[in-house]
PDB file of N, CA and C in Angstrom:
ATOM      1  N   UNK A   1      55.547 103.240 118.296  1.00  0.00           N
ATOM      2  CA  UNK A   1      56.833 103.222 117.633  1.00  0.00           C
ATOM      3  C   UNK A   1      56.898 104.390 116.668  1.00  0.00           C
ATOM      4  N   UNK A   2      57.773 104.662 116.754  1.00  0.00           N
ATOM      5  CA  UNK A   2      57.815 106.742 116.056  1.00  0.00           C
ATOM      6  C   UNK A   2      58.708 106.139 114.931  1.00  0.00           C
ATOM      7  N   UNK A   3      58.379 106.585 113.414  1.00  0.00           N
ATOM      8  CA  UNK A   3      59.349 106.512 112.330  1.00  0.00           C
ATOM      9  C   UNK A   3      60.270 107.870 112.290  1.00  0.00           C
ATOM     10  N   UNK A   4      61.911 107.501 111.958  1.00  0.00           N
ATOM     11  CA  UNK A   4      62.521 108.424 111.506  1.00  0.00           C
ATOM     12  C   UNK A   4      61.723 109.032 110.269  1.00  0.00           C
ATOM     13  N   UNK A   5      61.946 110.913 110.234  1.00  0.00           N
ATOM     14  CA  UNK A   5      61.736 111.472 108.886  1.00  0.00           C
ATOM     15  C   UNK A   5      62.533 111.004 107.807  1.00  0.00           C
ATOM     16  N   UNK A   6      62.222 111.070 106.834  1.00  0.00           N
ATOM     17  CA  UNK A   6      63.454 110.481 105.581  1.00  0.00           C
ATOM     18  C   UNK A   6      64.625 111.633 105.547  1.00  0.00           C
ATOM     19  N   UNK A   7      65.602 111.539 105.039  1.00  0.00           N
ATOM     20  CA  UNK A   7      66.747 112.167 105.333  1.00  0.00           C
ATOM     21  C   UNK A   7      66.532 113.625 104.726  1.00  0.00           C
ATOM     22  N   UNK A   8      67.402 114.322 104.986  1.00  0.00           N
ATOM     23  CA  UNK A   8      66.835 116.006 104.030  1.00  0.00           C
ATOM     24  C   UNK A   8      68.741 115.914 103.618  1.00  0.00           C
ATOM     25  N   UNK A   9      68.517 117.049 102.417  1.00  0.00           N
ATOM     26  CA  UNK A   9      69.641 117.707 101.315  1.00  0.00           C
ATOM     27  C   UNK A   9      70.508 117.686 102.718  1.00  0.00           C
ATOM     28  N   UNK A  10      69.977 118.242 103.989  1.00  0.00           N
ATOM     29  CA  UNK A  10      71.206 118.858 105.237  1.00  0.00           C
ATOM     30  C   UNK A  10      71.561 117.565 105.446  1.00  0.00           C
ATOM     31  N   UNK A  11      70.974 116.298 105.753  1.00  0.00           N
ATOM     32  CA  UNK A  11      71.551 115.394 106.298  1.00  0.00           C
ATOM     33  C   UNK A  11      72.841 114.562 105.154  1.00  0.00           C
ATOM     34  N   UNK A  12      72.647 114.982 104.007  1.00  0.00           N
ATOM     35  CA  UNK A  12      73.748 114.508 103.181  1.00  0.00           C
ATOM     36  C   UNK A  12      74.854 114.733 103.114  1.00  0.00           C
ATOM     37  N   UNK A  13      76.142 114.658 103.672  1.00  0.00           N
ATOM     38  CA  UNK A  13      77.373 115.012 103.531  1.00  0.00           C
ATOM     39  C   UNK A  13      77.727 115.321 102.079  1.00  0.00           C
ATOM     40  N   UNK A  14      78.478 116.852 101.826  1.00  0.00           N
ATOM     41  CA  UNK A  14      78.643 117.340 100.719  1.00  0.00           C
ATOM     42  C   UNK A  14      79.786 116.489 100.173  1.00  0.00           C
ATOM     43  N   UNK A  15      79.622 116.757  98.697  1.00  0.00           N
ATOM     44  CA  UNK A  15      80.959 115.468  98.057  1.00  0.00           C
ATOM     45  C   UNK A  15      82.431 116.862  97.979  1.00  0.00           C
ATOM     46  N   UNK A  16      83.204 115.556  97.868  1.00  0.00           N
ATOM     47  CA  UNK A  16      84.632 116.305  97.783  1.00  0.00           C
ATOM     48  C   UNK A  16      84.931 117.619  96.971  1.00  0.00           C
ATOM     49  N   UNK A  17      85.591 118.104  97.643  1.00  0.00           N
ATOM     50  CA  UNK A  17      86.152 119.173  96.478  1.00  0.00           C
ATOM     51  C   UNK A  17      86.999 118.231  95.605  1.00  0.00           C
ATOM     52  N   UNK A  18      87.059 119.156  94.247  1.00  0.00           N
ATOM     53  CA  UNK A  18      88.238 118.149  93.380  1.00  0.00           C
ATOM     54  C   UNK A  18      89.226 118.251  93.937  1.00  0.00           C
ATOM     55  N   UNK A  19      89.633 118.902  94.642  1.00  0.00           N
ATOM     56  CA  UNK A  19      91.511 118.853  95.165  1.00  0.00           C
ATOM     57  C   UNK A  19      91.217 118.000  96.270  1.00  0.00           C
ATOM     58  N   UNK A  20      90.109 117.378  96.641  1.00  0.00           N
ATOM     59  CA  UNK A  20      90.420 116.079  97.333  1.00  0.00           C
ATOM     60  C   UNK A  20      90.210 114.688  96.464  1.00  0.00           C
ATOM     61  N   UNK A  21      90.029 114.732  95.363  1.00  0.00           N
ATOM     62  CA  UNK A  21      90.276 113.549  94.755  1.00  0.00           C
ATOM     63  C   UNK A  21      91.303 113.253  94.306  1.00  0.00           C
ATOM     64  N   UNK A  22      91.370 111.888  94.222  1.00  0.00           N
ATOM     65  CA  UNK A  22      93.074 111.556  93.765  1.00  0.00           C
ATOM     66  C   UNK A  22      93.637 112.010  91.809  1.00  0.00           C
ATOM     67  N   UNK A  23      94.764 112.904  92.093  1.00  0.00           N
ATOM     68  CA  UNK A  23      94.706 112.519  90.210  1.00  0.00           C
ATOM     69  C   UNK A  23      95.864 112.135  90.598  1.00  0.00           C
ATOM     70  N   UNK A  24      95.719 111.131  89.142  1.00  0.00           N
ATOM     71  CA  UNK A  24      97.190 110.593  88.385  1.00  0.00           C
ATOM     72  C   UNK A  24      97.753 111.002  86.848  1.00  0.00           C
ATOM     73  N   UNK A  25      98.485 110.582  87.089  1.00  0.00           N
ATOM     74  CA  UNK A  25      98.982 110.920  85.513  1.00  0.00           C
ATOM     75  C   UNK A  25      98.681 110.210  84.730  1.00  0.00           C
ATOM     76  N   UNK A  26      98.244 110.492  83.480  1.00  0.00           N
ATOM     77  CA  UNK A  26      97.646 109.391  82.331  1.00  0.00           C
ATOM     78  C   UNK A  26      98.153 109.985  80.763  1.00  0.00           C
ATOM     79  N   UNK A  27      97.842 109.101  79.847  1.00  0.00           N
ATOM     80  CA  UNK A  27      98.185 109.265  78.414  1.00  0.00           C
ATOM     81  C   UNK A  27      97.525 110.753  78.241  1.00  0.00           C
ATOM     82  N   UNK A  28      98.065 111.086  77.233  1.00  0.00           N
ATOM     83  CA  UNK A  28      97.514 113.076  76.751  1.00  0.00           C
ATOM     84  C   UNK A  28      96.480 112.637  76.421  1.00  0.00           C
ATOM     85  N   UNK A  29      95.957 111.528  75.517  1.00  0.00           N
ATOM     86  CA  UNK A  29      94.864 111.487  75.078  1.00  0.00           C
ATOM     87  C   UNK A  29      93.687 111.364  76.258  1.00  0.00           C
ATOM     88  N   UNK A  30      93.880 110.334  77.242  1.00  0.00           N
ATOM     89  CA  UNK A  30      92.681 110.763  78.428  1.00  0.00           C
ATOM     90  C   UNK A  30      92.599 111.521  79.079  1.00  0.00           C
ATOM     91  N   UNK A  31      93.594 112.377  78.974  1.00  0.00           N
ATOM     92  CA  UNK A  31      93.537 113.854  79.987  1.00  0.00           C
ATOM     93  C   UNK A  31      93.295 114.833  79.254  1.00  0.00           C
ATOM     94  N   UNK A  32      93.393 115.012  77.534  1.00  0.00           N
ATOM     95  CA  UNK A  32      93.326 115.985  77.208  1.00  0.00           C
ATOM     96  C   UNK A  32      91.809 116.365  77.321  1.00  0.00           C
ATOM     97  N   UNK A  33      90.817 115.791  77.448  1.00  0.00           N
ATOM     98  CA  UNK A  33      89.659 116.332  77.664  1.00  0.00           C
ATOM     99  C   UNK A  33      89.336 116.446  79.486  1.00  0.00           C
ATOM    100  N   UNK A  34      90.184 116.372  79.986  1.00  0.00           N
ATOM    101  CA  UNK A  34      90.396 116.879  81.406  1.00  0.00           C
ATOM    102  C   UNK A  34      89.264 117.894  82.004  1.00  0.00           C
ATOM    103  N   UNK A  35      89.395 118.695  81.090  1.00  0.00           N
ATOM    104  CA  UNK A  35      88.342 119.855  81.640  1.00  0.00           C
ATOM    105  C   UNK A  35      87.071 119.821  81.438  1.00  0.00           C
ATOM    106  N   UNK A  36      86.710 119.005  80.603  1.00  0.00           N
ATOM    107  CA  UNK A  36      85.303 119.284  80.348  1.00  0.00           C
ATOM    108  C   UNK A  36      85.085 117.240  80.887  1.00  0.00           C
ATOM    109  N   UNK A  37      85.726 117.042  81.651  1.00  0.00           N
ATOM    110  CA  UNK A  37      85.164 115.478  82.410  1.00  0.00           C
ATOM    111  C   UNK A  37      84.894 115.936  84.181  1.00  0.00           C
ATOM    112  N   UNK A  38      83.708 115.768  84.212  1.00  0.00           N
ATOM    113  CA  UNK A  38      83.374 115.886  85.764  1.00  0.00           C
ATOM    114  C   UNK A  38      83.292 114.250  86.137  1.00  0.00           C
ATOM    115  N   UNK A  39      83.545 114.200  87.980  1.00  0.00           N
ATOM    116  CA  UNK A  39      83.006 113.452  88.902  1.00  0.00           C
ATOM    117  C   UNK A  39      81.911 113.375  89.178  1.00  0.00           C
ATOM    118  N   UNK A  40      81.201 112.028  89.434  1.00  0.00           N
ATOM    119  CA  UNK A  40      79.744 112.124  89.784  1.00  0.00           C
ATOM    120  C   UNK A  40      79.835 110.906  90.817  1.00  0.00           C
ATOM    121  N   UNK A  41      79.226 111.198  92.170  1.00  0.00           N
ATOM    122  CA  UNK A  41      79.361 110.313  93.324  1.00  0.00           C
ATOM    123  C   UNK A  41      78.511 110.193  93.553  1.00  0.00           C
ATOM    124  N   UNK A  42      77.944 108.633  93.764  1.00  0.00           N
ATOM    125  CA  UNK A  42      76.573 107.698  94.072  1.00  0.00           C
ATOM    126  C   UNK A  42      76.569 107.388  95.340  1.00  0.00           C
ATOM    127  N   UNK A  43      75.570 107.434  95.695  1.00  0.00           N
ATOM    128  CA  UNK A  43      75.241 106.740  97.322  1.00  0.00           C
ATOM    129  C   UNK A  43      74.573 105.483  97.287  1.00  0.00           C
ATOM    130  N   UNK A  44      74.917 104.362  97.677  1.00  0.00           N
ATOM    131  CA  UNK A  44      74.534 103.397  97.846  1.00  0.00           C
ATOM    132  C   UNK A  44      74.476 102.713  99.136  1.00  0.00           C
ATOM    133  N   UNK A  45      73.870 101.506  99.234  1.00  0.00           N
ATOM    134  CA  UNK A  45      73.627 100.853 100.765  1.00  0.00           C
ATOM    135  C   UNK A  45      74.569 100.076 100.271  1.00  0.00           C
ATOM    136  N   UNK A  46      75.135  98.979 101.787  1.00  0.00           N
ATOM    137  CA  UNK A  46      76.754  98.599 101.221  1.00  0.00           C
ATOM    138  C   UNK A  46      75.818  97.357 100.178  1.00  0.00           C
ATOM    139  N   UNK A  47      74.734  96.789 100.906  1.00  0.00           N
ATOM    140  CA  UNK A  47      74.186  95.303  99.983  1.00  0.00           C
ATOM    141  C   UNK A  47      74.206  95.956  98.406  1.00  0.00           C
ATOM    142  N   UNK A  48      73.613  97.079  98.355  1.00  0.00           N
ATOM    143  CA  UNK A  48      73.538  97.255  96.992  1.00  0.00           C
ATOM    144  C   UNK A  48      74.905  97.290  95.925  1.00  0.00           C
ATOM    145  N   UNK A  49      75.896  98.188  97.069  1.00  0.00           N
ATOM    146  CA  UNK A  49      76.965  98.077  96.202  1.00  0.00           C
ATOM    147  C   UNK A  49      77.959  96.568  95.982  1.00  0.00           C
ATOM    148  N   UNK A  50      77.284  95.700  96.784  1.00  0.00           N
ATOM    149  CA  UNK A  50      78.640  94.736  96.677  1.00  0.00           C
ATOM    150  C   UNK A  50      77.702  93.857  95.969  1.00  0.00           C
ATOM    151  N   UNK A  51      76.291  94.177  95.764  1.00  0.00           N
ATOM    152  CA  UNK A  51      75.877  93.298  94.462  1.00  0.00           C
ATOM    153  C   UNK A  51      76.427  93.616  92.857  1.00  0.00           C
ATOM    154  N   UNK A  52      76.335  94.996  93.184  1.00  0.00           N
ATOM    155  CA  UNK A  52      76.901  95.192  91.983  1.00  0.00           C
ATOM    156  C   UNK A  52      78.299  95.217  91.783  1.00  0.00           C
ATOM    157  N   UNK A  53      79.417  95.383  92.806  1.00  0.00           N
ATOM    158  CA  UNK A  53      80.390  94.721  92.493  1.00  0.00           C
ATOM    159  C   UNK A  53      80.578  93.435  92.111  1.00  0.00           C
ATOM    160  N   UNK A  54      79.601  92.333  92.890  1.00  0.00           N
ATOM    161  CA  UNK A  54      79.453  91.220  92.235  1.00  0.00           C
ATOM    162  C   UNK A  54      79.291  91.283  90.679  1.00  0.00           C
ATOM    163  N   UNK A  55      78.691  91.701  90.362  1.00  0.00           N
ATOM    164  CA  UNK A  55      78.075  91.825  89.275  1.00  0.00           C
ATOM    165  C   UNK A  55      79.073  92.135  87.916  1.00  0.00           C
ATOM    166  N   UNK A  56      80.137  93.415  88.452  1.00  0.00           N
ATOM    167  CA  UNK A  56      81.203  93.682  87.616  1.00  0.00           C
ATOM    168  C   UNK A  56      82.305  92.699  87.993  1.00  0.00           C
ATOM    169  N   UNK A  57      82.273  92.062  88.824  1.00  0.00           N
ATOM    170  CA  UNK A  57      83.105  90.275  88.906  1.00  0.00           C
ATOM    171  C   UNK A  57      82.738  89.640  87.706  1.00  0.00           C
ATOM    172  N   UNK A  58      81.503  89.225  87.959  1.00  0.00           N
ATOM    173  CA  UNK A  58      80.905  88.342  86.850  1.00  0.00           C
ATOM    174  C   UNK A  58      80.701  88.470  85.396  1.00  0.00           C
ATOM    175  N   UNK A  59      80.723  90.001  85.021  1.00  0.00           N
ATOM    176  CA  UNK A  59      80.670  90.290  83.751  1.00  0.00           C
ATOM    177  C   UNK A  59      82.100  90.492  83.177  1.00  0.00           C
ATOM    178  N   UNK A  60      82.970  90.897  84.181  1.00  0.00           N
ATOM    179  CA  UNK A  60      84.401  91.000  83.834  1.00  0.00           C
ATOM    180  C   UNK A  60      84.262  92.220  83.416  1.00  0.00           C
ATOM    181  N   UNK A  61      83.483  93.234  83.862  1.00  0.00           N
ATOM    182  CA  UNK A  61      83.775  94.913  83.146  1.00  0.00           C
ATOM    183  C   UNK A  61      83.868  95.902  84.764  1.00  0.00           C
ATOM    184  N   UNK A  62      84.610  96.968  84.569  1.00  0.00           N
ATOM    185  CA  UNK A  62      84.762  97.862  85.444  1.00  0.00           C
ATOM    186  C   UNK A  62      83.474  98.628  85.960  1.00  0.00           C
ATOM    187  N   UNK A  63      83.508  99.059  87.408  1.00  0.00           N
ATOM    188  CA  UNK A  63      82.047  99.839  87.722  1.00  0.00           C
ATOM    189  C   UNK A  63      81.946 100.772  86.875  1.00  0.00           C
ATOM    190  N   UNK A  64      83.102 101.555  86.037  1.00  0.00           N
ATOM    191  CA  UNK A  64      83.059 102.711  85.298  1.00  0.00           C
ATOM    192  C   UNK A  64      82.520 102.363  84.223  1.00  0.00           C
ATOM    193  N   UNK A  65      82.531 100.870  83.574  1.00  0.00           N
ATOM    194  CA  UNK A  65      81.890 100.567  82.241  1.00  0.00           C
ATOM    195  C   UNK A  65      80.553 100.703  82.408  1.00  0.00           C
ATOM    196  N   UNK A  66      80.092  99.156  84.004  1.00  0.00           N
ATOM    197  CA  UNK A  66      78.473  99.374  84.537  1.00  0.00           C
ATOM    198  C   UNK A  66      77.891 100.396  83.698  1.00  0.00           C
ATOM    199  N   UNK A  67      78.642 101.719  85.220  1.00  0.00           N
ATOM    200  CA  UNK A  67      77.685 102.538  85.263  1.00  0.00           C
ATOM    201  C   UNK A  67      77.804 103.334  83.655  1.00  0.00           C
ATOM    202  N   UNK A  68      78.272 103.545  82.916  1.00  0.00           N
ATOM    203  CA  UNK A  68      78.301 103.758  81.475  1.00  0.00           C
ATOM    204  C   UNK A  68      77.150 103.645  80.830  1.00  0.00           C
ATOM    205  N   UNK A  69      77.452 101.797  81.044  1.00  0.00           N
ATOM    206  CA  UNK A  69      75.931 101.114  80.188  1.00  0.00           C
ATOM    207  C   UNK A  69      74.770 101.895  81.219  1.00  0.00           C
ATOM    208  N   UNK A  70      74.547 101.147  82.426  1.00  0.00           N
ATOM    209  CA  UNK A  70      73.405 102.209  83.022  1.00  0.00           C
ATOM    210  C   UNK A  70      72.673 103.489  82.811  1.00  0.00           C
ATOM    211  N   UNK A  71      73.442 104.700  82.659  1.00  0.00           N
ATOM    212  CA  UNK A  71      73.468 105.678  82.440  1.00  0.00           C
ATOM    213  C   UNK A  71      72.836 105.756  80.789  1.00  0.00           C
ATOM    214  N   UNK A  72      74.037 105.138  79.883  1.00  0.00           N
ATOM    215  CA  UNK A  72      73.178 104.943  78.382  1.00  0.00           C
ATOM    216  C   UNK A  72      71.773 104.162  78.199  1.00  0.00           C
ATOM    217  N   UNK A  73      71.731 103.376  79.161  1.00  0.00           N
ATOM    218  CA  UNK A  73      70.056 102.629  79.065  1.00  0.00           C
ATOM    219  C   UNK A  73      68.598 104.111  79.209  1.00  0.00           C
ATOM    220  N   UNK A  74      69.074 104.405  80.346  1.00  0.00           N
ATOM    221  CA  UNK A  74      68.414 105.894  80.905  1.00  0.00           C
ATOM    222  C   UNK A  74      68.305 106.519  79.886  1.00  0.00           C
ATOM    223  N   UNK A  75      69.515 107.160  79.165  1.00  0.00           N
ATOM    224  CA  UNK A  75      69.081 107.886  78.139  1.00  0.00           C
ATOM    225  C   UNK A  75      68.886 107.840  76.682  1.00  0.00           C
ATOM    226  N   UNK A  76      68.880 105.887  76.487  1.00  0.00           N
ATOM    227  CA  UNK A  76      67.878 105.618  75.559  1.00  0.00           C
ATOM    228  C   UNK A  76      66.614 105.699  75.915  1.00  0.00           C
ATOM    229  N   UNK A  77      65.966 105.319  76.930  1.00  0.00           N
ATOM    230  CA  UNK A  77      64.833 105.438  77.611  1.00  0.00           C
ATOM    231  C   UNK A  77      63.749 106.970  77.089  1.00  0.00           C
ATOM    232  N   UNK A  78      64.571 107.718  77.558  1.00  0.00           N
ATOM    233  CA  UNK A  78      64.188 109.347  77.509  1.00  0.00           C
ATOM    234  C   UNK A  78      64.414 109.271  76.027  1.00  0.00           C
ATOM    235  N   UNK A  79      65.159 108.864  75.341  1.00  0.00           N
ATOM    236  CA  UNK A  79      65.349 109.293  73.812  1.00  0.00           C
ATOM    237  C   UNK A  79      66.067 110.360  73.760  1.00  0.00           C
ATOM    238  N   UNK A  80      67.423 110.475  74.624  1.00  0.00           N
ATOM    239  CA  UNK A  80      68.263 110.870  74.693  1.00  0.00           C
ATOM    240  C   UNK A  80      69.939 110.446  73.939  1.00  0.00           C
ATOM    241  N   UNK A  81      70.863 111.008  73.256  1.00  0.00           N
ATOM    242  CA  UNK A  81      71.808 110.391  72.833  1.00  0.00           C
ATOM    243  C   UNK A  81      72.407 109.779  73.691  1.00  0.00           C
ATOM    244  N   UNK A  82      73.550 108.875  73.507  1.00  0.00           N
ATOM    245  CA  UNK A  82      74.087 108.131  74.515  1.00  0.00           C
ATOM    246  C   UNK A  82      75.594 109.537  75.017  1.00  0.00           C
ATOM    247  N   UNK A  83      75.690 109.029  76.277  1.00  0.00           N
ATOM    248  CA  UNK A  83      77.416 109.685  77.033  1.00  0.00           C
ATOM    249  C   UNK A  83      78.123 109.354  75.718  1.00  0.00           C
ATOM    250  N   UNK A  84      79.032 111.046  76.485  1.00  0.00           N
ATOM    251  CA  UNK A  84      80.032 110.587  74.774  1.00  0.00           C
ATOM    252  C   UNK A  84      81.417 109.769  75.167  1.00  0.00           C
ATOM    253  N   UNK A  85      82.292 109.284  74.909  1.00  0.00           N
ATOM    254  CA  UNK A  85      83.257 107.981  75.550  1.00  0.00           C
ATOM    255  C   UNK A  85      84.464 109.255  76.523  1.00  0.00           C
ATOM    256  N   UNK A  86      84.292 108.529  77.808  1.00  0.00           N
ATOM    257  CA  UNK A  86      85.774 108.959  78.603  1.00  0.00           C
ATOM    258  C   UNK A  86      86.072 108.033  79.282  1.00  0.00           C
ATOM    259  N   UNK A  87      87.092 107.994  79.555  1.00  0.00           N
ATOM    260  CA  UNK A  87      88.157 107.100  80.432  1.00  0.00           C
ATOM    261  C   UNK A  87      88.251 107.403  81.738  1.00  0.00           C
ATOM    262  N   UNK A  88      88.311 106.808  82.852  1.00  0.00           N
ATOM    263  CA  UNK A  88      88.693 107.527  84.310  1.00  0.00           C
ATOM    264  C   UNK A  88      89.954 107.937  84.294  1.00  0.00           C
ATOM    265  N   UNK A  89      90.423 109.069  84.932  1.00  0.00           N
ATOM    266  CA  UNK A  89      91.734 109.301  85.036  1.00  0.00           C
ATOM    267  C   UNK A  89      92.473 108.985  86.706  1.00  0.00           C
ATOM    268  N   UNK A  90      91.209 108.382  86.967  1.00  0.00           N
ATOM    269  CA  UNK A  90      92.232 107.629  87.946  1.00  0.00           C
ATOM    270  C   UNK A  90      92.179 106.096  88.237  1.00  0.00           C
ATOM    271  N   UNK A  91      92.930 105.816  88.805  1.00  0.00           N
ATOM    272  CA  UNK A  91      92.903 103.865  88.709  1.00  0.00           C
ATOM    273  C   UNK A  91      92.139 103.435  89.361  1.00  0.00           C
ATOM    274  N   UNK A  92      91.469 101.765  88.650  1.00  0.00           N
ATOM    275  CA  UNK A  92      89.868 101.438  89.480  1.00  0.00           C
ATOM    276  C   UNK A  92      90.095 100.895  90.565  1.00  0.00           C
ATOM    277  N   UNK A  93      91.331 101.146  91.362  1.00  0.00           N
ATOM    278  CA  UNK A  93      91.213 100.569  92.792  1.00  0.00           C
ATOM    279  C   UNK A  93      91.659  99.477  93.014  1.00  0.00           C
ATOM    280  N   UNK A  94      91.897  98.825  92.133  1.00  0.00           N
ATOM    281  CA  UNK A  94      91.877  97.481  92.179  1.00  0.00           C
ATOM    282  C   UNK A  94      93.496  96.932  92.677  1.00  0.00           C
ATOM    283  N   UNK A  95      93.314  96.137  93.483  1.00  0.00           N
ATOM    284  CA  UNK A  95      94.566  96.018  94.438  1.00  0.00           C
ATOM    285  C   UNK A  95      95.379  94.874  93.671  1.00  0.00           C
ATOM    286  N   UNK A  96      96.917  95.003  94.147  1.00  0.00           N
ATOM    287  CA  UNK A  96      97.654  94.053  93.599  1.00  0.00           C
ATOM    288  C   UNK A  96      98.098  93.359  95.308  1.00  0.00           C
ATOM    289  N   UNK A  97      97.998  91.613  94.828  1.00  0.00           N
ATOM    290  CA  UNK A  97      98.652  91.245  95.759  1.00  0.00           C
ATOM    291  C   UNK A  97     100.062  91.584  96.088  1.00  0.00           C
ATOM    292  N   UNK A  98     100.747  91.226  97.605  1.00  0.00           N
ATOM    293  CA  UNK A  98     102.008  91.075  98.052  1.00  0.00           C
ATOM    294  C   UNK A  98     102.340  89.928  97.217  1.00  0.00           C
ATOM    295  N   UNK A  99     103.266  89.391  96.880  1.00  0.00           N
ATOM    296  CA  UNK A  99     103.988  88.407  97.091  1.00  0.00           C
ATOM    297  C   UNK A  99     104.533  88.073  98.379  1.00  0.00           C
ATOM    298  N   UNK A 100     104.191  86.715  98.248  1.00  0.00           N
ATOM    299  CA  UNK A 100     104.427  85.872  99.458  1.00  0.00           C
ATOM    300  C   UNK A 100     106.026  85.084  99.282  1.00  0.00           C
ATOM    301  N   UNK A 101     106.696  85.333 100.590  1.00  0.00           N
ATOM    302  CA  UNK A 101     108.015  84.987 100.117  1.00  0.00           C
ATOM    303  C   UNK A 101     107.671  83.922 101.440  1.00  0.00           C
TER     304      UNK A 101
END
């Protein structure tokens, strides 16, 4: 039985350009730091991610908060300051029902 090699940098599909992400319009105050807020895109297996969507079910906070705290655990860890506060400027996805007539 032959193992696959583990994946290489080539086998990773490159992430979006920004003009393929969605923007919206938001308050001046979360956009005014617009320029200096980057995207950062995670790869996950789907189990992993829908635990942790579970997870932001259960705590009642957004993946953008999660990964926040996450990220600040890390760089208490290192003895690093914490991320400094931004907002997403685009909406968390989160669907509204139809009404049912």
């Amino acid at each position: 039985m032959m193992i696959d090699p583990p994946p290489t940098d080539a086998d990773v599909p490159d992430p979006p350009e920004m003009a393929d992400v969605p923007q919206v319009e938001g308050d001046a105050e979360s956009l005014a730091d617009a320029d200096d807020t980057v995207f950062i895109k995670l790869y996950l297996s789907s189990s992993d991610r829908k635990r942790i969507r579970h997870l932001s079910i259960d705590l009642e906070k957004s993946l953008q908060a999660l990964g926040r705290e996450a990220w600040n655990l890390l760089l208490e860890k290192h003895g690093l300051p914490e991320l400094e506060h931004r907002t997403a400027n685009v909406p968390s996805g989160g669907r509204t029902r139809k009404k049912q007539t």
